[in-house]
C-alpha atoms as a PDB file:
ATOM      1  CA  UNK A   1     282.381  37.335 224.887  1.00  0.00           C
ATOM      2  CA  UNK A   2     279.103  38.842 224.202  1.00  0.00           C
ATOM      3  CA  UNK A   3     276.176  39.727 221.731  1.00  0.00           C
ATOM      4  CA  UNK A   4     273.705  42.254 222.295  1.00  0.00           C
ATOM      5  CA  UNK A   5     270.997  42.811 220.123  1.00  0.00           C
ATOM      6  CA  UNK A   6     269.093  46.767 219.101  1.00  0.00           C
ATOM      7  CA  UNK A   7     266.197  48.054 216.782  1.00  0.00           C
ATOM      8  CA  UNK A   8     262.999  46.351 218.631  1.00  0.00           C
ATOM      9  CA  UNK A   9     260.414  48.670 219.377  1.00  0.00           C
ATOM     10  CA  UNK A  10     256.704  49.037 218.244  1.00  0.00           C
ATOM     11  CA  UNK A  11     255.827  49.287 215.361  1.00  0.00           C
ATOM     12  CA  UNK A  12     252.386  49.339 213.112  1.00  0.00           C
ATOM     13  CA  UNK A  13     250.868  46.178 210.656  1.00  0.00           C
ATOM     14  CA  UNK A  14     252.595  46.604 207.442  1.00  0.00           C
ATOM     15  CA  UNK A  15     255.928  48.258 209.172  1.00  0.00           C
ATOM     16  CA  UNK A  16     259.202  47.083 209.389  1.00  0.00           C
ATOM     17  CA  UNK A  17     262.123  47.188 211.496  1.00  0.00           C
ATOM     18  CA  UNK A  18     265.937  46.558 211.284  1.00  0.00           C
ATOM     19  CA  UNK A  19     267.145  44.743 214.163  1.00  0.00           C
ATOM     20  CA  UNK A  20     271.311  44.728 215.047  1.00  0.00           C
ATOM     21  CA  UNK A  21     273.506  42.052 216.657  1.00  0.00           C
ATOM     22  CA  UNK A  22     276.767  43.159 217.811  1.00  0.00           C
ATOM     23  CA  UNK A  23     279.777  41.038 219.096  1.00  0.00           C
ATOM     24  CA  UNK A  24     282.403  41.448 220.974  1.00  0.00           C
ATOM     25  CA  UNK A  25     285.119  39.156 222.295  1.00  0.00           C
ATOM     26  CA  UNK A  26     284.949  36.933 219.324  1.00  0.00           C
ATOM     27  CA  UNK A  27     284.585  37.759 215.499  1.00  0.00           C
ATOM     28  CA  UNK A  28     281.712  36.837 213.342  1.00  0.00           C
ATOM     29  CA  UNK A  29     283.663  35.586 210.223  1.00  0.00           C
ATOM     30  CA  UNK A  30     284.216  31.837 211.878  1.00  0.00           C
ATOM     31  CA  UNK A  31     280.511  31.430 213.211  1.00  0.00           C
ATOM     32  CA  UNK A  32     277.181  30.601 212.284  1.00  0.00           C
ATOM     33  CA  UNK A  33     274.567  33.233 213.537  1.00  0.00           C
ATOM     34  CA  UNK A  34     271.447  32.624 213.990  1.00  0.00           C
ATOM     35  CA  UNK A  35     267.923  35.170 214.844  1.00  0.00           C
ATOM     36  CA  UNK A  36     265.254  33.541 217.332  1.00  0.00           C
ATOM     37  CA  UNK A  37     262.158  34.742 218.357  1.00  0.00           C
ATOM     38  CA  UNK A  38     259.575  33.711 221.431  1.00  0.00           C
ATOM     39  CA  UNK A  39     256.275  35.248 221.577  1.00  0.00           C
ATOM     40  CA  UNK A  40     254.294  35.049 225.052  1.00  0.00           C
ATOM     41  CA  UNK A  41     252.934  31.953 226.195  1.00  0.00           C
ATOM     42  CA  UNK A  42     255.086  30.139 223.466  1.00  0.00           C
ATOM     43  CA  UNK A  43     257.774  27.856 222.769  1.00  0.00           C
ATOM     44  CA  UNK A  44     261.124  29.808 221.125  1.00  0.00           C
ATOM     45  CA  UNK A  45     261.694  29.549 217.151  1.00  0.00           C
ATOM     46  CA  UNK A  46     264.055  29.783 214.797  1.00  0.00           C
ATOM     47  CA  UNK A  47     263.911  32.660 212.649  1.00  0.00           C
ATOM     48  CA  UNK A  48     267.164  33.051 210.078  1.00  0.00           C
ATOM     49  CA  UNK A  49     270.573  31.831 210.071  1.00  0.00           C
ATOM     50  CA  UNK A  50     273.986  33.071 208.348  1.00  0.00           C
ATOM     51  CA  UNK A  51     277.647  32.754 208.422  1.00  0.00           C
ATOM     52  CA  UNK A  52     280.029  34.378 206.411  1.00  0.00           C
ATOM     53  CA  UNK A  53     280.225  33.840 202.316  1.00  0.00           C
ATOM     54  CA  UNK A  54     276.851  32.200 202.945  1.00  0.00           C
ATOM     55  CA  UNK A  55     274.925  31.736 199.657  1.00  0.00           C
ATOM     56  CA  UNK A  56     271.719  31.335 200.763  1.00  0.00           C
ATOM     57  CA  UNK A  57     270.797  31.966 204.392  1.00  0.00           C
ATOM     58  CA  UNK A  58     268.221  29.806 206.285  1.00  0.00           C
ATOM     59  CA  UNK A  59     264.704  31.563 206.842  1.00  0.00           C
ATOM     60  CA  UNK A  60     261.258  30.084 208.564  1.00  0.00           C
ATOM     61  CA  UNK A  61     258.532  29.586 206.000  1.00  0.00           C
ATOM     62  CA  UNK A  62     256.383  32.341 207.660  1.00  0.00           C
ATOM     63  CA  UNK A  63     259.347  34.868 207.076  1.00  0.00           C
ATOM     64  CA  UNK A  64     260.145  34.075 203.948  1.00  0.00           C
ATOM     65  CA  UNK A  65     260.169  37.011 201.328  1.00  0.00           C
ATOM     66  CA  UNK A  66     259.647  39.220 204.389  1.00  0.00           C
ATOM     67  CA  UNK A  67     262.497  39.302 206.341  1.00  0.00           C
ATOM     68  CA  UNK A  68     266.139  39.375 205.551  1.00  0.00           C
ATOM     69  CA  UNK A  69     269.194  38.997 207.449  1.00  0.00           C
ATOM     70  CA  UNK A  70     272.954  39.960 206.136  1.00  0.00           C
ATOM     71  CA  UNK A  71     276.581  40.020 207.951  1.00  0.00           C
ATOM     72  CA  UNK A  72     278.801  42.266 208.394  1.00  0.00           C
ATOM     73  CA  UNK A  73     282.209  40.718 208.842  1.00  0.00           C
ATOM     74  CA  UNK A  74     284.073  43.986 208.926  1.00  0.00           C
ATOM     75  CA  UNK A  75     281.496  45.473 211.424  1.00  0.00           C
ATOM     76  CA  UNK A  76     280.965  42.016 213.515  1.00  0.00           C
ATOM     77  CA  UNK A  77     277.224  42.620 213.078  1.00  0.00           C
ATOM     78  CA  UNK A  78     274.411  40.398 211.745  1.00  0.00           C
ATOM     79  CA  UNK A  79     271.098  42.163 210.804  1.00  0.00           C
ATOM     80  CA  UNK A  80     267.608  41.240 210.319  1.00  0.00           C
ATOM     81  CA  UNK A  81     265.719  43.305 208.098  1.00  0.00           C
ATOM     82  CA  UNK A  82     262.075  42.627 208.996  1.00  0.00           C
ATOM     83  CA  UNK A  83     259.733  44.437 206.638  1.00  0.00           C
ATOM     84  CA  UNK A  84     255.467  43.697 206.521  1.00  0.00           C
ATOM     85  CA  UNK A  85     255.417  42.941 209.628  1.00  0.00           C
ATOM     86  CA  UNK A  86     252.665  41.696 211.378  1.00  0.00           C
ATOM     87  CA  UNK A  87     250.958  40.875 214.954  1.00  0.00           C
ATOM     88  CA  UNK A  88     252.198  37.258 214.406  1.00  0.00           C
ATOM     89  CA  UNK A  89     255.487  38.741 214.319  1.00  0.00           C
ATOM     90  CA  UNK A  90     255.526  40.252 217.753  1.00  0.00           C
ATOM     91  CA  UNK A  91     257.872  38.569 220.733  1.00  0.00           C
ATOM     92  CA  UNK A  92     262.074  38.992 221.990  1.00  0.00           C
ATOM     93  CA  UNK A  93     264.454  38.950 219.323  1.00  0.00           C
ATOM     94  CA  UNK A  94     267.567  37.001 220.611  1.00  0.00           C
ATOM     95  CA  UNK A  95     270.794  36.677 217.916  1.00  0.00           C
ATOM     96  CA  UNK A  96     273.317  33.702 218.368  1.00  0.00           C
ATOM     97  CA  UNK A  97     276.174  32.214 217.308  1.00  0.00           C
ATOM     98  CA  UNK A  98     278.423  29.134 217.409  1.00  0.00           C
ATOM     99  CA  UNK A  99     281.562  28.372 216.194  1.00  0.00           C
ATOM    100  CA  UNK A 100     281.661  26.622 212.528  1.00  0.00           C
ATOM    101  CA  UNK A 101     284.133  23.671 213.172  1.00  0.00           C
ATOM    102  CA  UNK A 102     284.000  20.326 211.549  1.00  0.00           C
ATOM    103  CA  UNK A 103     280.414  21.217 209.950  1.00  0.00           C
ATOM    104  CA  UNK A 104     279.485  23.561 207.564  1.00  0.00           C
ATOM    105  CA  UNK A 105     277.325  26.839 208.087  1.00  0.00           C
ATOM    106  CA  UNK A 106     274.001  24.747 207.404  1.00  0.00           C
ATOM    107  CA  UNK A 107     274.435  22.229 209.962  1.00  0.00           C
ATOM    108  CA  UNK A 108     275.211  24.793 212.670  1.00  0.00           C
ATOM    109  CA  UNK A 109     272.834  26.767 211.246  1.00  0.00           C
ATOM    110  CA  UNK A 110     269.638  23.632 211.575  1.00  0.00           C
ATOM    111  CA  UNK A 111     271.120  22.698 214.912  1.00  0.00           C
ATOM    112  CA  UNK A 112     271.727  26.194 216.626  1.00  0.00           C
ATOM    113  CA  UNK A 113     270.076  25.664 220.268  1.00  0.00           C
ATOM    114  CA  UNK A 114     269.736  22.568 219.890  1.00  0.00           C
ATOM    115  CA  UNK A 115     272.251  19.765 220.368  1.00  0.00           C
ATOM    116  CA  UNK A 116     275.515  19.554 218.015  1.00  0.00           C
ATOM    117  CA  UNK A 117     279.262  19.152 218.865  1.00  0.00           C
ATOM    118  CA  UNK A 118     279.893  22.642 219.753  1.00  0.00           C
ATOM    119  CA  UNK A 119     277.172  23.488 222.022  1.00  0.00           C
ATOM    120  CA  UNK A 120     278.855  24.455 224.758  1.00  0.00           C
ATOM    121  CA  UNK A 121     280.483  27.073 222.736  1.00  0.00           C
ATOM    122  CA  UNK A 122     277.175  28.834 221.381  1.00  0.00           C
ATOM    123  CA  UNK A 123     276.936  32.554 222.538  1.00  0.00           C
ATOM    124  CA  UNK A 124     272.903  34.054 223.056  1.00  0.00           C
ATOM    125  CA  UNK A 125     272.146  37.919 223.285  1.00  0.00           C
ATOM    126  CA  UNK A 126     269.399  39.297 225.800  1.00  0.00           C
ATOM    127  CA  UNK A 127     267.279  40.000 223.250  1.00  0.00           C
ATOM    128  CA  UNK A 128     265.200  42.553 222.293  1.00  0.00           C
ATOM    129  CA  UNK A 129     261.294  42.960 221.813  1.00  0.00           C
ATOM    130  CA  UNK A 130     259.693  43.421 219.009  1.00  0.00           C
ATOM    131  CA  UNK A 131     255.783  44.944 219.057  1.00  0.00           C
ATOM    132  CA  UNK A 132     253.565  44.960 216.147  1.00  0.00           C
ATOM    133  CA  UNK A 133     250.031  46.215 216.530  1.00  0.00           C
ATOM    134  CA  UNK A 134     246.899  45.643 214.765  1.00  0.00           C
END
């Protein structure tokens, strides 16, 4: 059971990036999966959150209009499509998921990394860093 995350790199102001989370072991279509972020020297944040037949996934204000994140049930891969990117943007890109039981997407979703009834069950990717210069 694993996730393991692709597309960070460097990239210029105003750029944009697609970033990947594959699973394996488990399938996406019964989870809530969620994109986090940590910048140096600061605390990690959530970024987006989906789970399957969502109608309107969970972003941070500051991402809002900017970034975009879709599933791929048949695939078992969540992306985040990150586009105007900027400095502020910069840090490891970690995807993960947790089981929707009991709950709906949206409380897993708020709650992801934090405590809820299935945290013992959440999966994290590595991560993968994301560079945006000035």
């Amino acid at each position: 059971v694993q996730l393991v995350e692709s597309g960070g790199g460097l990239v210029q102001t105003g750029g944009s990036l697609r970033l990947s989370c594959i699973a394996s072991g488990f399938t996406f279509s019964d989870h809530a999966i969620g994109w986090f972020r940590q910048a140096p020297g600061k605390e990690r944040e959530r970024v987006s959150c989906v789970w399957n037949n969502d109608p309107k996934p969970y972003y941070r204000d500051s991402v809002k209009g900017r970034f975009t994140t879709s599933i791929d049930v048949a695939k078992n891969t969540v992306y985040l499509q990150m586009d105007r990117l900027t400095p502020n943007d910069t840090g490891v890109y970690s995807c993960a998921a947790v089981p929707r039981t009991g709950y709906d997407g949206s409380y897993y979703c708020l709650r992801l990394g934090a405590d809820h009834p299935n945290r013992a069950l959440e999966v994290w990717g590595r991560g993968t860093l994301v560079t945006v210069s000035s």
